[in-house]
PDB file of N, CA and C in Angstrom:
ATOM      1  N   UNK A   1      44.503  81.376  84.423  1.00  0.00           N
ATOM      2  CA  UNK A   1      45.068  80.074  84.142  1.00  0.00           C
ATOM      3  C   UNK A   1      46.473  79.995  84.745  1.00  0.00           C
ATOM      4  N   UNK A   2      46.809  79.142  85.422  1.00  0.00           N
ATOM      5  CA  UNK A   2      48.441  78.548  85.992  1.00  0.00           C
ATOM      6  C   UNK A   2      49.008  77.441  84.621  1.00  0.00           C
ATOM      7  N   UNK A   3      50.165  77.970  85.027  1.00  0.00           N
ATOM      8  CA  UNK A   3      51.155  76.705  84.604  1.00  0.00           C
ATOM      9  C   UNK A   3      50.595  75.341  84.465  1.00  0.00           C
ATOM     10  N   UNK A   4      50.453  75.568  85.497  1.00  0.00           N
ATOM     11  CA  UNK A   4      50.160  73.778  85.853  1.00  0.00           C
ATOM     12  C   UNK A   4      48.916  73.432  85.238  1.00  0.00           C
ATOM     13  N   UNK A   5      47.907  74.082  84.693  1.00  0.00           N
ATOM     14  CA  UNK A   5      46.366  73.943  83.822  1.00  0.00           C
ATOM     15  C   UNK A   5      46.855  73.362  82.299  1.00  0.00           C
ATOM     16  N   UNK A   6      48.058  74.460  81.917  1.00  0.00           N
ATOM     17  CA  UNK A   6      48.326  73.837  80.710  1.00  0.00           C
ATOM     18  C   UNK A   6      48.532  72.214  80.599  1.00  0.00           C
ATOM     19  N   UNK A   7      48.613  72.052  78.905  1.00  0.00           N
ATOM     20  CA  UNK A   7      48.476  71.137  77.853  1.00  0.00           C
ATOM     21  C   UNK A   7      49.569  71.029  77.200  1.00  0.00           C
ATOM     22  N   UNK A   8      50.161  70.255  76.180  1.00  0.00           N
ATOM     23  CA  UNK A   8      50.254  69.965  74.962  1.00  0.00           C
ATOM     24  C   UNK A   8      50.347  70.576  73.878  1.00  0.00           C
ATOM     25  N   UNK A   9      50.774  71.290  73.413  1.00  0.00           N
ATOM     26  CA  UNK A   9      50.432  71.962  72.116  1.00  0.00           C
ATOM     27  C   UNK A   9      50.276  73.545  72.366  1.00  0.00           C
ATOM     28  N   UNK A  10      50.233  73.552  73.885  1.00  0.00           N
ATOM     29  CA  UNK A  10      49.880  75.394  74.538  1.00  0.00           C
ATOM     30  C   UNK A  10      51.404  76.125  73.766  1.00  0.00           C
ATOM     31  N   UNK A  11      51.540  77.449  74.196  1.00  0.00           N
ATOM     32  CA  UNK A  11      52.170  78.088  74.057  1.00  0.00           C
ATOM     33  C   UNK A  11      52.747  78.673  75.401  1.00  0.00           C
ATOM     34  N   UNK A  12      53.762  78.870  75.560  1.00  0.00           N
ATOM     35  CA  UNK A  12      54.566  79.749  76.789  1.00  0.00           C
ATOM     36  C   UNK A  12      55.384  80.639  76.185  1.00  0.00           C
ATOM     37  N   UNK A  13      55.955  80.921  77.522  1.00  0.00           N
ATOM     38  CA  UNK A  13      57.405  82.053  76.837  1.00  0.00           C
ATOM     39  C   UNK A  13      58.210  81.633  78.577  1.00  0.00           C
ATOM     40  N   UNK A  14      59.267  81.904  77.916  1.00  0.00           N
ATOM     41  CA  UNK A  14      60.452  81.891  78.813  1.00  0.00           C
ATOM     42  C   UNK A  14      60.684  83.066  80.056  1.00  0.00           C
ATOM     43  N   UNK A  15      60.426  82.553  81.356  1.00  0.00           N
ATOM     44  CA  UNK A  15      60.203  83.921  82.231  1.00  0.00           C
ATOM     45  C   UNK A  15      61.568  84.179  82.205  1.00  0.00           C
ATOM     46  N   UNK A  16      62.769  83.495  81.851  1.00  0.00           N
ATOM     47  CA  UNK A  16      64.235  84.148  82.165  1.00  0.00           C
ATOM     48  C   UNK A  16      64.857  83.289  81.125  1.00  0.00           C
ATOM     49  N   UNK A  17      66.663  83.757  81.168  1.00  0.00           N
ATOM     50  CA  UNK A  17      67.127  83.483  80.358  1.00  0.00           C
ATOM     51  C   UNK A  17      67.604  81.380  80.809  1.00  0.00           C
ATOM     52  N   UNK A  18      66.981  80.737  79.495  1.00  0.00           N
ATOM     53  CA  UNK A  18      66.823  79.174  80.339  1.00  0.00           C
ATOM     54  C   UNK A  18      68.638  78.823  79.725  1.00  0.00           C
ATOM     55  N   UNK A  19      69.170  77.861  80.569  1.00  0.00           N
ATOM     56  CA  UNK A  19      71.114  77.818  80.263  1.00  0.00           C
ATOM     57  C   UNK A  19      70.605  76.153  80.813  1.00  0.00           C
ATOM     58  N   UNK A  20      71.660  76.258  79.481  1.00  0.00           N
ATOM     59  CA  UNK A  20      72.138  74.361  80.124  1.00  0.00           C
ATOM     60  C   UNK A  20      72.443  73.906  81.483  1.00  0.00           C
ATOM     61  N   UNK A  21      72.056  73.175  82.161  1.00  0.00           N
ATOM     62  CA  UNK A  21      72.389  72.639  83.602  1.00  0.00           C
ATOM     63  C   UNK A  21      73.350  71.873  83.525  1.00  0.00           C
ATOM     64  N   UNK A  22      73.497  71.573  82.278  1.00  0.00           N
ATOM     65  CA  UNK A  22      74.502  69.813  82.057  1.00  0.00           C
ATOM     66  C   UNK A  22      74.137  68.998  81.960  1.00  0.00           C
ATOM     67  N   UNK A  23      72.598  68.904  81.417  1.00  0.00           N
ATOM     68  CA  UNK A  23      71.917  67.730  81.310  1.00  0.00           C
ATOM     69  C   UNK A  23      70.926  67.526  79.705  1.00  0.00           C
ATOM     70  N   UNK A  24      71.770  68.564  79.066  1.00  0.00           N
ATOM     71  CA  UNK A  24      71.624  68.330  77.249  1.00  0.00           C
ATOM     72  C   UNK A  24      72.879  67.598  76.608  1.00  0.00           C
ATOM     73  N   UNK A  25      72.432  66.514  76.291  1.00  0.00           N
ATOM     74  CA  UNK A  25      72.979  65.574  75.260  1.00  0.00           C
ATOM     75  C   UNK A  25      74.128  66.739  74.529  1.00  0.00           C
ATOM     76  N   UNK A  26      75.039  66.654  74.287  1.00  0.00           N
ATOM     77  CA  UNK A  26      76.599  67.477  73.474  1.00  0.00           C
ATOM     78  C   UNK A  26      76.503  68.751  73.797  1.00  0.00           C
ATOM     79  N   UNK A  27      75.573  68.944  74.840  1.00  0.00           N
ATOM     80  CA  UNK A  27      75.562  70.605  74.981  1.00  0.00           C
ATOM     81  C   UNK A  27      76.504  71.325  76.057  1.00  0.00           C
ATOM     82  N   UNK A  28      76.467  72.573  76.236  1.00  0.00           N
ATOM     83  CA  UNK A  28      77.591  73.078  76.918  1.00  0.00           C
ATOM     84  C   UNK A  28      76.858  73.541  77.940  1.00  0.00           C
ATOM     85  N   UNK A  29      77.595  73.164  79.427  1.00  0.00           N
ATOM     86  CA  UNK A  29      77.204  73.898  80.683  1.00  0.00           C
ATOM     87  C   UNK A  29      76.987  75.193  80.537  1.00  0.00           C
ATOM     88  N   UNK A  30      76.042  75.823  80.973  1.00  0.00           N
ATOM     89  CA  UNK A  30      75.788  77.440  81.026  1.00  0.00           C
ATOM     90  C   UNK A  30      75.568  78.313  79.601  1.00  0.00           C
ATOM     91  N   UNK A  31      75.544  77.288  78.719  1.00  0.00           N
ATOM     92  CA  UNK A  31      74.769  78.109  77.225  1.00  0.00           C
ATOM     93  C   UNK A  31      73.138  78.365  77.289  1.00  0.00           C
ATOM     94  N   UNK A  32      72.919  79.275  76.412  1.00  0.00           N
ATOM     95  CA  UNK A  32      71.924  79.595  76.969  1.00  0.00           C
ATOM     96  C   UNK A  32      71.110  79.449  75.541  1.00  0.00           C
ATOM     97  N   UNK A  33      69.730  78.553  75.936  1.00  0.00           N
ATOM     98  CA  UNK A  33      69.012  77.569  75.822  1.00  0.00           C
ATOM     99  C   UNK A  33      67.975  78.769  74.843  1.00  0.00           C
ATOM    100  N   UNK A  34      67.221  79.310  76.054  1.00  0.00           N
ATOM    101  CA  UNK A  34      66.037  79.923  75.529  1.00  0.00           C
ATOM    102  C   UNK A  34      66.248  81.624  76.080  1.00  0.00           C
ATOM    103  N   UNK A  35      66.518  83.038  75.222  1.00  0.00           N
ATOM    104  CA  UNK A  35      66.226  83.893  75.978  1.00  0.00           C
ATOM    105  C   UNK A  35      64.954  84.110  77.049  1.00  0.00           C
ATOM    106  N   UNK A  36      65.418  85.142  77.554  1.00  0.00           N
ATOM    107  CA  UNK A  36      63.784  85.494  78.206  1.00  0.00           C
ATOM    108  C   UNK A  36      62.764  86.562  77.507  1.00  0.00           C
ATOM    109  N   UNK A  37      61.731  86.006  77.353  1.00  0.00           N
ATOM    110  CA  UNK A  37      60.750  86.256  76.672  1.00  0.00           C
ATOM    111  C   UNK A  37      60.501  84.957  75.375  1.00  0.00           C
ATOM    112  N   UNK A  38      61.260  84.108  74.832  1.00  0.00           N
ATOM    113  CA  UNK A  38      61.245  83.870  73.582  1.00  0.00           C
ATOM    114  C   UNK A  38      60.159  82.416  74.116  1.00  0.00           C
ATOM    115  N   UNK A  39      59.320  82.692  72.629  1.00  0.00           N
ATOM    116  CA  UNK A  39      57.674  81.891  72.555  1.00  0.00           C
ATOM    117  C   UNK A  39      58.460  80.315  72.537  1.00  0.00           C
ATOM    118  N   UNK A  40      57.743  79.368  73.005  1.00  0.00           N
ATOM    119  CA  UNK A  40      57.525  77.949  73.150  1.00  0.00           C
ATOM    120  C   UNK A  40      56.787  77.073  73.263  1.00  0.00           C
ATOM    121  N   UNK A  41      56.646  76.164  72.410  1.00  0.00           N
ATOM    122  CA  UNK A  41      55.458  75.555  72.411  1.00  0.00           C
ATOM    123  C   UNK A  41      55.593  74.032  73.603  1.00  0.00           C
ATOM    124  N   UNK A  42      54.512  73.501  74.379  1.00  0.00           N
ATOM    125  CA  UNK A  42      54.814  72.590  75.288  1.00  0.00           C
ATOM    126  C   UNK A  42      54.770  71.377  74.531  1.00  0.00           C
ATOM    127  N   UNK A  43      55.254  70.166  74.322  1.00  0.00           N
ATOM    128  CA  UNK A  43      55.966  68.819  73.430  1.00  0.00           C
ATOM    129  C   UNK A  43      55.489  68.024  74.337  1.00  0.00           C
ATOM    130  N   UNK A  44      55.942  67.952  75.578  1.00  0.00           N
ATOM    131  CA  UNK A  44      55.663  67.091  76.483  1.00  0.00           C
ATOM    132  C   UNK A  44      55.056  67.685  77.690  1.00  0.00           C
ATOM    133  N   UNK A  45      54.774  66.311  78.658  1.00  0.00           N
ATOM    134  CA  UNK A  45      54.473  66.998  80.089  1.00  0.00           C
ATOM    135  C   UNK A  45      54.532  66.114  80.997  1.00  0.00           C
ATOM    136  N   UNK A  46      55.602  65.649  81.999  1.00  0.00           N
ATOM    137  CA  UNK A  46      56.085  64.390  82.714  1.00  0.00           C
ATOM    138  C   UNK A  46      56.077  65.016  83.999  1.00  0.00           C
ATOM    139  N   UNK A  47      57.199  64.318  84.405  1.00  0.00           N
ATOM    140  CA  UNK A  47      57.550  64.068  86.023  1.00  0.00           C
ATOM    141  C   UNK A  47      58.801  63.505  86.458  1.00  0.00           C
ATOM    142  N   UNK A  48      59.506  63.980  87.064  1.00  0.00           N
ATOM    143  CA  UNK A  48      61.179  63.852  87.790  1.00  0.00           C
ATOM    144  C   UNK A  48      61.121  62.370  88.501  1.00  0.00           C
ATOM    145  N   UNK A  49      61.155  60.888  88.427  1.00  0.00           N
ATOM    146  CA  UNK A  49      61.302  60.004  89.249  1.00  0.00           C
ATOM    147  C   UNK A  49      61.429  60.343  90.926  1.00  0.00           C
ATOM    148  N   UNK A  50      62.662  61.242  91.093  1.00  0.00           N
ATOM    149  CA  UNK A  50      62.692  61.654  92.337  1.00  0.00           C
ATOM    150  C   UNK A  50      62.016  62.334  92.769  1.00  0.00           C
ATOM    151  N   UNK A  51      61.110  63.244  92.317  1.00  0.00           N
ATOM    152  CA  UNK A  51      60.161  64.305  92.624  1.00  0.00           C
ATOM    153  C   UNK A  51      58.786  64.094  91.594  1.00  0.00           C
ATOM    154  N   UNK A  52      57.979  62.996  91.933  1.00  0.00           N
ATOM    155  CA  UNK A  52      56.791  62.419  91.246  1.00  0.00           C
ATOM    156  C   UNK A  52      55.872  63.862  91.318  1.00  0.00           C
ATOM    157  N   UNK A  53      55.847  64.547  92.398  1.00  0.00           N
ATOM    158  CA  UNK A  53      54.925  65.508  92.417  1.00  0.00           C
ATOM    159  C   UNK A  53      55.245  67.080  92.166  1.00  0.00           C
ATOM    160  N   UNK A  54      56.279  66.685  91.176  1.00  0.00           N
ATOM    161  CA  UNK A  54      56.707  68.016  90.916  1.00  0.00           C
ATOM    162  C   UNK A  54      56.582  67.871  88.927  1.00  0.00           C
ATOM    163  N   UNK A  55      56.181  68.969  88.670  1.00  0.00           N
ATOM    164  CA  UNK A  55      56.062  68.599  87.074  1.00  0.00           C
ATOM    165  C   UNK A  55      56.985  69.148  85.941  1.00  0.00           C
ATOM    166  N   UNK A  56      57.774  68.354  84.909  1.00  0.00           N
ATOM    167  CA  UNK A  56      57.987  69.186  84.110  1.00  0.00           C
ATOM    168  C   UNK A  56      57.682  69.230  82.394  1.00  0.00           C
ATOM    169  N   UNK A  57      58.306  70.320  81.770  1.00  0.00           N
ATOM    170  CA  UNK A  57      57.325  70.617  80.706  1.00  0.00           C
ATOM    171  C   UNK A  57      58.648  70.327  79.964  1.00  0.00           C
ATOM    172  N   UNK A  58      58.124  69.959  78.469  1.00  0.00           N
ATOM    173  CA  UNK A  58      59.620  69.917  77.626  1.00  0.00           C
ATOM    174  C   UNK A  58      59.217  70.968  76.824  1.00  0.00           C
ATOM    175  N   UNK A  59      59.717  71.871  76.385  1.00  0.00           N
ATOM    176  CA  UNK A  59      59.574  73.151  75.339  1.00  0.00           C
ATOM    177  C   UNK A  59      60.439  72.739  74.257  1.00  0.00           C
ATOM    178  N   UNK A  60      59.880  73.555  72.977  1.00  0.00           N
ATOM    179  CA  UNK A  60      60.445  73.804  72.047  1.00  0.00           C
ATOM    180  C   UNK A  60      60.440  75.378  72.111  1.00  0.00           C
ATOM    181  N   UNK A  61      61.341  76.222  72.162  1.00  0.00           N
ATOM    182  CA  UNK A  61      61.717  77.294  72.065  1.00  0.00           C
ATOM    183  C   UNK A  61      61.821  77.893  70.541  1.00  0.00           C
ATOM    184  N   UNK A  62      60.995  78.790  70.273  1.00  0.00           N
ATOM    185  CA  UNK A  62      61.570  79.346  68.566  1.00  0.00           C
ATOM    186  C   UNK A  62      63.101  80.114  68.801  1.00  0.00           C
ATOM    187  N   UNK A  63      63.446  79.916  67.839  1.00  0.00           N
ATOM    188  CA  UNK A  63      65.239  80.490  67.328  1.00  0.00           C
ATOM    189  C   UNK A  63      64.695  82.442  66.760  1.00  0.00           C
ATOM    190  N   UNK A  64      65.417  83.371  66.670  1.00  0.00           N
ATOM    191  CA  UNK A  64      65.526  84.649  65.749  1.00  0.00           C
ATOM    192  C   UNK A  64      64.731  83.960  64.249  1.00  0.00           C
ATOM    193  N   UNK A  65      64.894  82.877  63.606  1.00  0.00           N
ATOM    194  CA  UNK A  65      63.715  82.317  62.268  1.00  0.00           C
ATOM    195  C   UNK A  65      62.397  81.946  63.167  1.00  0.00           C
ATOM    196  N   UNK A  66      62.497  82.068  63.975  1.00  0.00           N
ATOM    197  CA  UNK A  66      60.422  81.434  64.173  1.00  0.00           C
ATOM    198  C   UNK A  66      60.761  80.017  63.784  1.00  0.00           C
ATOM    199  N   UNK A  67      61.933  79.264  63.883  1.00  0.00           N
ATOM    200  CA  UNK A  67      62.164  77.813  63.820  1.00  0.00           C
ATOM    201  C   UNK A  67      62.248  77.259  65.176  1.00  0.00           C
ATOM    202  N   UNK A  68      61.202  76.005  65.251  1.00  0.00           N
ATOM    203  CA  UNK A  68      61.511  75.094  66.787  1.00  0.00           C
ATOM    204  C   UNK A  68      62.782  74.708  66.849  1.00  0.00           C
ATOM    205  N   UNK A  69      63.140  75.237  68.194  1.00  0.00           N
ATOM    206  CA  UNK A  69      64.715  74.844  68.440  1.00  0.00           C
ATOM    207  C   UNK A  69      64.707  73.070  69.373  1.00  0.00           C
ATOM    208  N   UNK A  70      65.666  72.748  69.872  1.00  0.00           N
ATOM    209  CA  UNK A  70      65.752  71.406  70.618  1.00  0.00           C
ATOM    210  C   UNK A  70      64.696  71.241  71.858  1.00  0.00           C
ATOM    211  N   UNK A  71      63.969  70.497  72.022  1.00  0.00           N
ATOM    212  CA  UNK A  71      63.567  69.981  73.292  1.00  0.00           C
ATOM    213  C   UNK A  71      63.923  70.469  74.564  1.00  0.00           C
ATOM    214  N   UNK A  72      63.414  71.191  75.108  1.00  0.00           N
ATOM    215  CA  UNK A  72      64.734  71.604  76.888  1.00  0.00           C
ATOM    216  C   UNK A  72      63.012  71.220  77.980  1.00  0.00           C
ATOM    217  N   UNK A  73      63.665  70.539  78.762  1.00  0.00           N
ATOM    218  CA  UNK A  73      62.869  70.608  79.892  1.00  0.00           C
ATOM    219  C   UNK A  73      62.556  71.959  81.211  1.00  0.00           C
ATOM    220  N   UNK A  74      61.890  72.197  81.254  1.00  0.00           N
ATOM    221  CA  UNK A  74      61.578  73.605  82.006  1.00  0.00           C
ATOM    222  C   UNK A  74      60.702  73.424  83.059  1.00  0.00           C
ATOM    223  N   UNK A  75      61.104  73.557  84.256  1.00  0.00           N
ATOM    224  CA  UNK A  75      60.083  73.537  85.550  1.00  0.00           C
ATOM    225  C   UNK A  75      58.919  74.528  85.210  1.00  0.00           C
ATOM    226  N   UNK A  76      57.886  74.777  85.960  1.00  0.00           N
ATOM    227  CA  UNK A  76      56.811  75.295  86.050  1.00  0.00           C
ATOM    228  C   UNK A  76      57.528  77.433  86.183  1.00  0.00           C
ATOM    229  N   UNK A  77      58.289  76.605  87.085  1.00  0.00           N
ATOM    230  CA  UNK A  77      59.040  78.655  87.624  1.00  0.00           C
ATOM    231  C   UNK A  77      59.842  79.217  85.845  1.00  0.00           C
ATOM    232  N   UNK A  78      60.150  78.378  85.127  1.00  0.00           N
ATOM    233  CA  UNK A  78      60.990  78.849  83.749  1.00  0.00           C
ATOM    234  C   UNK A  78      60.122  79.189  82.873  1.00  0.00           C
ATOM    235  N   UNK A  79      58.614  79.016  83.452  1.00  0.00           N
ATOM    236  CA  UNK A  79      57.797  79.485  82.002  1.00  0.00           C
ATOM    237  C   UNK A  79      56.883  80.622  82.606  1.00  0.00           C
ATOM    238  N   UNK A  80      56.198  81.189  81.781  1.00  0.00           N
ATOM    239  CA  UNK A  80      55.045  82.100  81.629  1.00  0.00           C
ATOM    240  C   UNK A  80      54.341  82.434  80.489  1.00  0.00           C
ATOM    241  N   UNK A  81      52.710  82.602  81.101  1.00  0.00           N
ATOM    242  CA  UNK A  81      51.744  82.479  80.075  1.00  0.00           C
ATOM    243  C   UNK A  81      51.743  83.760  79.274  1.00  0.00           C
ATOM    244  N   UNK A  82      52.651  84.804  79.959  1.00  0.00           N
ATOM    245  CA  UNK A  82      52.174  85.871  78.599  1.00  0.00           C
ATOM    246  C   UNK A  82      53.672  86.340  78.690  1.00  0.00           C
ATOM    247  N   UNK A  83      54.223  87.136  77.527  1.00  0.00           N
ATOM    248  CA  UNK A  83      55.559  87.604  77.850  1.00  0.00           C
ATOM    249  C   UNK A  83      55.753  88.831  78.325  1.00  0.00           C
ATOM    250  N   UNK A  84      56.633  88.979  79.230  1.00  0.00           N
ATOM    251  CA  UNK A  84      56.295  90.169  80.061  1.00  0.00           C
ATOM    252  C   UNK A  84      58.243  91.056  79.533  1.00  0.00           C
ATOM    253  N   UNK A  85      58.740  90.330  78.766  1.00  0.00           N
ATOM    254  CA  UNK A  85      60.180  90.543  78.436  1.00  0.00           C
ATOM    255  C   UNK A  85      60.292  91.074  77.317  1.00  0.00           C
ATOM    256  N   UNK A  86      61.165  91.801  76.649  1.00  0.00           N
ATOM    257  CA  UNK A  86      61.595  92.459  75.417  1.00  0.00           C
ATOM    258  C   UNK A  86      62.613  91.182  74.842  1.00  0.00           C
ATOM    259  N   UNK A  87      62.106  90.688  74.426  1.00  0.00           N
ATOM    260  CA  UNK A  87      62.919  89.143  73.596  1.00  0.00           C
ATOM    261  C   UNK A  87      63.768  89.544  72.730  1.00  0.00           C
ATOM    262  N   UNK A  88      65.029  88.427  72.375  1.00  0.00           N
ATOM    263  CA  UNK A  88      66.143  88.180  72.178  1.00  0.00           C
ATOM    264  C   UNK A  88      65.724  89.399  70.410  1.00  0.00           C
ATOM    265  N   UNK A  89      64.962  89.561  69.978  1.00  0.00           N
ATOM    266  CA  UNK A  89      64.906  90.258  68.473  1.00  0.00           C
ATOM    267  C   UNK A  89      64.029  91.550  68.524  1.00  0.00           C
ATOM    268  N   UNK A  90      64.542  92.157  70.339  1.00  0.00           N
ATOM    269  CA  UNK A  90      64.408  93.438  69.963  1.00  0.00           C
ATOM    270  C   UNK A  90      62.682  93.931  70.068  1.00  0.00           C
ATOM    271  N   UNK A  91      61.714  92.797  70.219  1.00  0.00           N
ATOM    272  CA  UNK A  91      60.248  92.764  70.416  1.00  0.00           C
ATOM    273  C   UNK A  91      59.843  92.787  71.935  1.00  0.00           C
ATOM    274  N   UNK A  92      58.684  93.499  71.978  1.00  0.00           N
ATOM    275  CA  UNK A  92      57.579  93.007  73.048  1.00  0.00           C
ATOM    276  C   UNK A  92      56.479  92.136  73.017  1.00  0.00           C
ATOM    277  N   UNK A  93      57.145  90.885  73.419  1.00  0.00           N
ATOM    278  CA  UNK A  93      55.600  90.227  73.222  1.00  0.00           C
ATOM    279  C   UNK A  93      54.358  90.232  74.337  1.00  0.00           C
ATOM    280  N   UNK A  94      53.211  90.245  74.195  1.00  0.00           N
ATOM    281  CA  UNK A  94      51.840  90.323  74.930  1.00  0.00           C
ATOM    282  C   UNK A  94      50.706  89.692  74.407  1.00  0.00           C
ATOM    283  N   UNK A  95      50.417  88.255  75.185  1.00  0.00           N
ATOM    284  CA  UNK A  95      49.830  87.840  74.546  1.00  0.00           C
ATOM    285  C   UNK A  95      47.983  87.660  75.689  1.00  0.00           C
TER     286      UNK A  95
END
C-alpha cells in the first residue's frame, strides 16, 4: 500500500521530525509539530490550489498521553505506513 491509497480515518506515523513552516495559526516557526515516529490519524485529504496534483493529508498527531494533538498538514514524503523510528517516549513502533 502507498501513501497515496490511503483514507480517512487510516493511521500513519511521522517519517521525521514535522516543525512549523509558519503556516499554524499562533504557532512558532520551527517548533516541532510531530516527532518522528509518533502515530497519526488522517482528518482530512485535499489539495494545494497551486499544486492541484499534488496531495495533502491533515494529521492529528498523538501527544506522550495518546491525546490527538492540532491538525498539521503533511505532504505524502512526512508520513509513513509503519514506524520505522524509536518515538518521542522511548518506544519502537511496528505496525
Amino acid at each position: 500500500m502507498r501513501i497515496e491509497d490511503l483514507d480517512i480515518g487510516d493511521v500513519v506515523y511521522a517519517a521525521h521530525a514535522i516543525t512549523d513552516d509558519g503556516s499554524m495559526p499562533n504557532g512558532m516557526h520551527g517548533q516541532v509539530l510531530a516527532e518522528a515516529g509518533a502515530r497519526g490519524v488522517i482528518t482530512m485529504i485535499g489539495h494545494v490550489e497551486e499544486q492541484p496534483e499534488r496531495s495533502v493529508y491533515i494529521v492529528r498527531f498523538e501527544d506522550r498521553e495518546m491525546n490527538l494533538g492540532t491538525p498539521i498538514g503533511c505532504w505524502p514524503e512526512d508520513l509513513r505506513l509503519e514506524s520505522r523510528y524509536e518515538n518521542a517516549w522511548g518506544r519502537f513502533e511496528f505496525s
